[in-house]
N, C-alpha and C. Protein backbone atom coordinates (compact mmCIF):
# COMPACT_ATOMS: atom_id res chain seq x y z
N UNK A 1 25.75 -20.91 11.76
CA UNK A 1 26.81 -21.11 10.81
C UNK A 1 27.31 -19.73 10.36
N UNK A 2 28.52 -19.60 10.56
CA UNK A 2 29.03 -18.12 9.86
C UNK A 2 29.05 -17.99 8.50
N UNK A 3 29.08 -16.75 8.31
CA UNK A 3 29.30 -16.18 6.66
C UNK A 3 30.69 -16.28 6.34
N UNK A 4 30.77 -16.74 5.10
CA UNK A 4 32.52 -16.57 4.57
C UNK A 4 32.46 -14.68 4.15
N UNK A 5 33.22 -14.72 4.29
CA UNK A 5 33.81 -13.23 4.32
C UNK A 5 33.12 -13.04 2.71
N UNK A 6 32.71 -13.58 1.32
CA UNK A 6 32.14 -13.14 0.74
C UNK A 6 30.95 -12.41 0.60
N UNK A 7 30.05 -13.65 1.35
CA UNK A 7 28.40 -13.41 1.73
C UNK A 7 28.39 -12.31 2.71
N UNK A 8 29.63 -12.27 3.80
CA UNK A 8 29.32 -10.98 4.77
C UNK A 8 29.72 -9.63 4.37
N UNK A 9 29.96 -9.52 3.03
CA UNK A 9 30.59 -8.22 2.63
C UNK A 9 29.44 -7.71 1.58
N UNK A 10 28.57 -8.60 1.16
CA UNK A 10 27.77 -8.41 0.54
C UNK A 10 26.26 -8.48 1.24
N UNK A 11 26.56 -9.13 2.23
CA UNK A 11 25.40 -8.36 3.12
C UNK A 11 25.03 -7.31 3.50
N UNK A 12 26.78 -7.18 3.94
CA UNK A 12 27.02 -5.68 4.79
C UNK A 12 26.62 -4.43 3.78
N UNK A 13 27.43 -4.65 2.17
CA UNK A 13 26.53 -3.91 0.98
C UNK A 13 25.03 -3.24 1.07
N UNK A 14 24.36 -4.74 1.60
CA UNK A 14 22.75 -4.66 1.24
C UNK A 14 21.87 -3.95 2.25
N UNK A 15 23.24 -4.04 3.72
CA UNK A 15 22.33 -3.01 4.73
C UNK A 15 22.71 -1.54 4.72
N UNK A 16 24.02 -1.31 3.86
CA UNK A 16 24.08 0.07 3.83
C UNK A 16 23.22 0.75 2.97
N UNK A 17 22.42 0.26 1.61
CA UNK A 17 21.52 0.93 1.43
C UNK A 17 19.91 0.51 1.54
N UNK A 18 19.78 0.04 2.84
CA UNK A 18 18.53 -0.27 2.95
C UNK A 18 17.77 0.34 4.02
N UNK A 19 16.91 1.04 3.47
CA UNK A 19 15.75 1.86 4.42
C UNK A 19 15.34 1.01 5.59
N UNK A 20 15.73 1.65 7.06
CA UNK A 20 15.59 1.14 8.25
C UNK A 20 14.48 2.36 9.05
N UNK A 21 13.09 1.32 9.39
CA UNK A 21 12.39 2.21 9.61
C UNK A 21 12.03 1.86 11.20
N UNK A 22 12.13 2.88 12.18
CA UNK A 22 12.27 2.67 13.63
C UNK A 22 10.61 2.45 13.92
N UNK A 23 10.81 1.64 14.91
CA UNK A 23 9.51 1.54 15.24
C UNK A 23 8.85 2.79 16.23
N UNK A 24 8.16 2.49 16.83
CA UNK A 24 7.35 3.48 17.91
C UNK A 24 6.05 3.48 17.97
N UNK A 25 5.52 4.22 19.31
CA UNK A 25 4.16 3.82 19.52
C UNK A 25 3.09 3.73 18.64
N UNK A 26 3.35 4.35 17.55
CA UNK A 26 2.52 5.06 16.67
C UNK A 26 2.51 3.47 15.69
N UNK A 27 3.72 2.95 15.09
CA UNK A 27 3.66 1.47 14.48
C UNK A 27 2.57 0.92 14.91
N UNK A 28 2.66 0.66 16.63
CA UNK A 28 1.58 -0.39 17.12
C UNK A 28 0.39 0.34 17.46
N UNK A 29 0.09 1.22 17.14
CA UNK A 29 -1.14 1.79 16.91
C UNK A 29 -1.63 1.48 15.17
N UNK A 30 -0.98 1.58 14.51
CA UNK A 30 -0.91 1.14 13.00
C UNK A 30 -1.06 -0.47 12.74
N UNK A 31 -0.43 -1.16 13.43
CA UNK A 31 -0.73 -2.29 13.26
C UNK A 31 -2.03 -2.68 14.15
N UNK A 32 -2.69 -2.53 15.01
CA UNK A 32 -3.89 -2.80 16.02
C UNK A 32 -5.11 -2.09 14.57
N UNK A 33 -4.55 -1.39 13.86
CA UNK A 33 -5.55 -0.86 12.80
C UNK A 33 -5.54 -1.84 11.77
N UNK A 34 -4.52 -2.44 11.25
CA UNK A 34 -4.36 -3.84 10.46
C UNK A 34 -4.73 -4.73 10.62
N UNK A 35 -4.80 -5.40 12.12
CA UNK A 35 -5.06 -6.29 12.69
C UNK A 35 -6.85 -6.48 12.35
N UNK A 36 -6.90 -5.25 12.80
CA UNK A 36 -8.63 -5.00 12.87
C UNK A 36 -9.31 -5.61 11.51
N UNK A 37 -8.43 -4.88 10.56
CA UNK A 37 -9.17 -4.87 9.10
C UNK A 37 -8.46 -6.56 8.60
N UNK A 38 -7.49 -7.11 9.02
CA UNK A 38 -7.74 -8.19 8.98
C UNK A 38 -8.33 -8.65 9.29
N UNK A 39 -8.75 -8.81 10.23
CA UNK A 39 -9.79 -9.85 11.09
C UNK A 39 -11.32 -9.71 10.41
N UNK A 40 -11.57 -8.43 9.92
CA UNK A 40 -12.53 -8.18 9.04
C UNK A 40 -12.49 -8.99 7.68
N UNK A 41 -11.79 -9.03 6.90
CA UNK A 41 -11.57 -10.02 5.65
C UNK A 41 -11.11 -11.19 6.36
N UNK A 42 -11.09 -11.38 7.12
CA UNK A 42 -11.51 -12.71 7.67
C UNK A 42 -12.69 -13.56 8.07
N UNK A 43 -13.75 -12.20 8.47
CA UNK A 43 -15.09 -12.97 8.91
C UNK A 43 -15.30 -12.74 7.43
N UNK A 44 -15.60 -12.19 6.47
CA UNK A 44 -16.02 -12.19 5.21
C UNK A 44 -15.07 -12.79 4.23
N UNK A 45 -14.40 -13.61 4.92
CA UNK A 45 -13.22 -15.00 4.20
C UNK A 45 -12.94 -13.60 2.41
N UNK A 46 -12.42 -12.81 2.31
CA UNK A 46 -11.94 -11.89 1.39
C UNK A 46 -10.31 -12.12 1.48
N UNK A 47 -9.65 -11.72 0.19
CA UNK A 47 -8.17 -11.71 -0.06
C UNK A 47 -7.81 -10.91 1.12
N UNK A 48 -6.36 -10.78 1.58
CA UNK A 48 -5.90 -10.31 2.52
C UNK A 48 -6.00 -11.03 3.71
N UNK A 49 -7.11 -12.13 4.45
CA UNK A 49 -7.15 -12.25 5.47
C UNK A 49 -6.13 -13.19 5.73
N UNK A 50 -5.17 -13.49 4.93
CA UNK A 50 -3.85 -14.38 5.26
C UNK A 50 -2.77 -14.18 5.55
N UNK A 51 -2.80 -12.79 5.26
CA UNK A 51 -1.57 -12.15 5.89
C UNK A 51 -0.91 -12.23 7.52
N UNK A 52 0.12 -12.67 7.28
CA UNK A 52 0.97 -13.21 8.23
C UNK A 52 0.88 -11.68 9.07
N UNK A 53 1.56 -12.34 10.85
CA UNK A 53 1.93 -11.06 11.15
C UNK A 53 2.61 -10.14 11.07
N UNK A 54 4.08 -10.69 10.57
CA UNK A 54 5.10 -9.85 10.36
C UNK A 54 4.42 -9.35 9.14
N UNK A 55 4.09 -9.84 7.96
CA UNK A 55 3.89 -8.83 7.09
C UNK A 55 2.86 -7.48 7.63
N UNK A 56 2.03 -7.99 8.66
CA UNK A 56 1.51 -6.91 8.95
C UNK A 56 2.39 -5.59 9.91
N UNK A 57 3.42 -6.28 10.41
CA UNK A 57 4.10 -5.05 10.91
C UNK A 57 4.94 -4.39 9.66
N UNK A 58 5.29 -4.91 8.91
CA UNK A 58 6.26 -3.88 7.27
C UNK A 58 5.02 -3.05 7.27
N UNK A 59 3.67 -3.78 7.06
CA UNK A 59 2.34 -2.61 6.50
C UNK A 59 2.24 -1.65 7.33
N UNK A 60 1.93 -1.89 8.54
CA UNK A 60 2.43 -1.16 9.86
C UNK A 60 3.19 0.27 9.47
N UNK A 61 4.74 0.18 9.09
CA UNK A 61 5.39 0.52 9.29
C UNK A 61 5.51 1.66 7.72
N UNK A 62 4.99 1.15 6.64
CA UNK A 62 4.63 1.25 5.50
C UNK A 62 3.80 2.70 5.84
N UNK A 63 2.68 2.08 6.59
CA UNK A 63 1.23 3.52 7.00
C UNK A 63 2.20 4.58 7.45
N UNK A 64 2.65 3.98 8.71
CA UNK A 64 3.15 4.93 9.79
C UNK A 64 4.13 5.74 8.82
N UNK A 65 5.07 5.48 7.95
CA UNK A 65 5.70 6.51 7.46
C UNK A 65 5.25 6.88 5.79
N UNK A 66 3.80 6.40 5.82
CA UNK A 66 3.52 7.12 4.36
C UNK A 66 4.64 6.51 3.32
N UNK A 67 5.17 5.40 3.25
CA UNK A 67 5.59 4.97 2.28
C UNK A 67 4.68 3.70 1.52
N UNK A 68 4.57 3.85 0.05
CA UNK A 68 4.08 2.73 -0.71
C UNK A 68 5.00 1.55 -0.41
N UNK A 69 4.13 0.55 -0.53
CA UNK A 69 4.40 -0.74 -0.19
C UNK A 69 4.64 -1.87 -1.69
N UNK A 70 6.04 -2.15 -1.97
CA UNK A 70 5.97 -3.01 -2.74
C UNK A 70 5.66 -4.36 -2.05
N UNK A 71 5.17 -5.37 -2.91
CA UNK A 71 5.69 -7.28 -2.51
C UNK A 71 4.94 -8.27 -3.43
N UNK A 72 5.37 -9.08 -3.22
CA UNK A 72 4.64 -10.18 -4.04
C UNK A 72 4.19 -11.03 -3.36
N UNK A 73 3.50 -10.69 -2.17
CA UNK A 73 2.57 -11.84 -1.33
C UNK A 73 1.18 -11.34 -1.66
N UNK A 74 0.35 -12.35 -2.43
CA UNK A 74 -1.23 -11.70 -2.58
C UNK A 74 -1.71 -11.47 -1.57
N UNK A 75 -1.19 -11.99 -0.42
CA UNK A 75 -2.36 -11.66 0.88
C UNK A 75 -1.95 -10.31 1.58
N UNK A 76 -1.08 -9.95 1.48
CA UNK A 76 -0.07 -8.48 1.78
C UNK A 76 -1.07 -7.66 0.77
N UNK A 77 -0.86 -7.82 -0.73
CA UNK A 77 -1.35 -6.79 -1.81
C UNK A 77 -2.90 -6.82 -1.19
N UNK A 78 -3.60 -8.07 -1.28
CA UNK A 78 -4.58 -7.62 -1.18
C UNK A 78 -4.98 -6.77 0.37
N UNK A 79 -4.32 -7.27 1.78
CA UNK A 79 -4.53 -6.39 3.17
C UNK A 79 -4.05 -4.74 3.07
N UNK A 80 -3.05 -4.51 2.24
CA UNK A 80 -2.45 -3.40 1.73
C UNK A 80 -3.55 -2.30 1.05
N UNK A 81 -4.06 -2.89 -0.09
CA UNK A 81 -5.45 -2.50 -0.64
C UNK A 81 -6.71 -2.48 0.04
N UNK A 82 -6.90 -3.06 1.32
CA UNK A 82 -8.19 -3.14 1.80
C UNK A 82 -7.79 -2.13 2.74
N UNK A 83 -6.24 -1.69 3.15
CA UNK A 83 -6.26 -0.45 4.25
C UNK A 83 -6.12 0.91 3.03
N UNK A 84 -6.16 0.93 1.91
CA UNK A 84 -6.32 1.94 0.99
C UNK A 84 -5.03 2.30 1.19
N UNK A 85 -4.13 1.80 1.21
CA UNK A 85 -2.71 2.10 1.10
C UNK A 85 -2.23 2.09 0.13
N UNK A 86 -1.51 2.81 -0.76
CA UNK A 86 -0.31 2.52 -2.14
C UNK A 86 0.52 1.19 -1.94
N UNK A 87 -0.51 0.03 -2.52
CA UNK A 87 0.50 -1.47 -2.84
C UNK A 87 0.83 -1.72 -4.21
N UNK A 88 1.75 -2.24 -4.41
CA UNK A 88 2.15 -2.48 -5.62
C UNK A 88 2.75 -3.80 -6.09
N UNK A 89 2.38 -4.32 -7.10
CA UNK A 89 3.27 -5.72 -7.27
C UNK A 89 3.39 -6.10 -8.59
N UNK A 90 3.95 -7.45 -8.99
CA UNK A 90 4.06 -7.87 -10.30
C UNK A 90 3.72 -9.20 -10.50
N UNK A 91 2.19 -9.09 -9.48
CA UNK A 91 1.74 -10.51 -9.12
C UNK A 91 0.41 -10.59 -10.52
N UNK A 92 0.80 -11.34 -11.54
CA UNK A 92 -0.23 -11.56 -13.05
C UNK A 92 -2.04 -11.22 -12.67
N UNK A 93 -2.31 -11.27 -11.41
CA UNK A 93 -3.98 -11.23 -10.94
C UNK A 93 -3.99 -10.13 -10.43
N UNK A 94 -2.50 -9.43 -10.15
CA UNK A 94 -3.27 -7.99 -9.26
C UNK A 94 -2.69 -6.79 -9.36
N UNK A 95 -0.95 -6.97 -11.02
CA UNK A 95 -0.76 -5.82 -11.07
C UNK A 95 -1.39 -4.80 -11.85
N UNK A 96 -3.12 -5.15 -12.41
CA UNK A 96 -3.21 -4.62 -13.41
C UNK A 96 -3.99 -3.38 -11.83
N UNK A 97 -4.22 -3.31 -10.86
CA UNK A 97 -4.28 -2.49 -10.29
C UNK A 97 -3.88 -1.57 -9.36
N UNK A 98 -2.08 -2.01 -9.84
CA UNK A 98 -1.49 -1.12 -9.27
C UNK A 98 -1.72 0.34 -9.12
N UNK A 99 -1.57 1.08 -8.09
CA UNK A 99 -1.60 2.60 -8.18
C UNK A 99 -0.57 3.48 -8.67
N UNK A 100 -1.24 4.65 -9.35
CA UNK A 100 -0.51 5.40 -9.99
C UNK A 100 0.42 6.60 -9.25
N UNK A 101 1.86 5.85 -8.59
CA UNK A 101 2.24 6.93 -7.86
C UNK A 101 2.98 8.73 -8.77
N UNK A 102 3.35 9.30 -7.70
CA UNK A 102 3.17 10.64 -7.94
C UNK A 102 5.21 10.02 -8.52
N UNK A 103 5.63 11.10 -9.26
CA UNK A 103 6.96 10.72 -9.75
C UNK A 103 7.73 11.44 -8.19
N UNK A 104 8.93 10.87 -8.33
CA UNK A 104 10.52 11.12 -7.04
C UNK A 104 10.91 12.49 -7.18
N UNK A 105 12.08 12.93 -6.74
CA UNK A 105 12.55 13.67 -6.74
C UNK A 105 13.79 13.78 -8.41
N UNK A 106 13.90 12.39 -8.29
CA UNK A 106 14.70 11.64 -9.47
C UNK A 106 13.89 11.79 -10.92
N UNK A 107 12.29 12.14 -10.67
CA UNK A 107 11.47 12.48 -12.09
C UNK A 107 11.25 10.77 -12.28
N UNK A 108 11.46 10.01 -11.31
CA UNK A 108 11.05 8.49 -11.46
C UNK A 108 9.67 8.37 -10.92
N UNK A 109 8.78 7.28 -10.92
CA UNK A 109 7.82 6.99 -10.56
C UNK A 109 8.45 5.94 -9.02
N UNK A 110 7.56 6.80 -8.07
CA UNK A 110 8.55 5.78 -6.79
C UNK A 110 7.95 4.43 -6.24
């Protein structure tokens, strides 16, 4: 079904400022490391082991370029946290351990 020219102008908005991160060998080396530590909170049935795959390729992709990871999927926050990665959320059970990032260039907290 097509977009009315509203929804596609405001899409088009949402991809001009949205961080597009290329993949490469190095991703799927990053994710085969996710995979792993999933499958680990999996035999020890622990948070995280529900994480879907795609979320594991954003985490993936998250490692590979050293960026903190926002979301509000507990099983993301918690696989995110079990790879000792900067996750963050505003999920009532798990933002009280959000990490304390370093401030932007902006003097913001990123």
């Amino acid at each position: 079904m097509p977009l009315g020219e509203k929804r596609r102008k405001a899409l088009d908005a949402l991809l001009a400022v949205t961080l597009k991160l290329p993949h490469s060998d190095a991703t799927g080396d990053k994710y085969a490391a996710v995979a792993g530590v999933r499958q680990a909170l999996r035999k020890k049935k622990l948070g995280g082991q529900g994480a879907g795959d795609a979320d594991m390729w954003i985490l993936s992709s998250a490692i590979e370029h050293g960026l903190p990871l926002m979301t509000h999927d507990s099983e993301l926050v918690q696989l995110g946290r079990a790879m000792n990665h900067p996750t963050l959320t505003n999920l009532p059970d798990l933002r009280e351990d959000n990490p304390v990032l370093p401030p932007t260039r902006s003097g913001t907290a990123g």
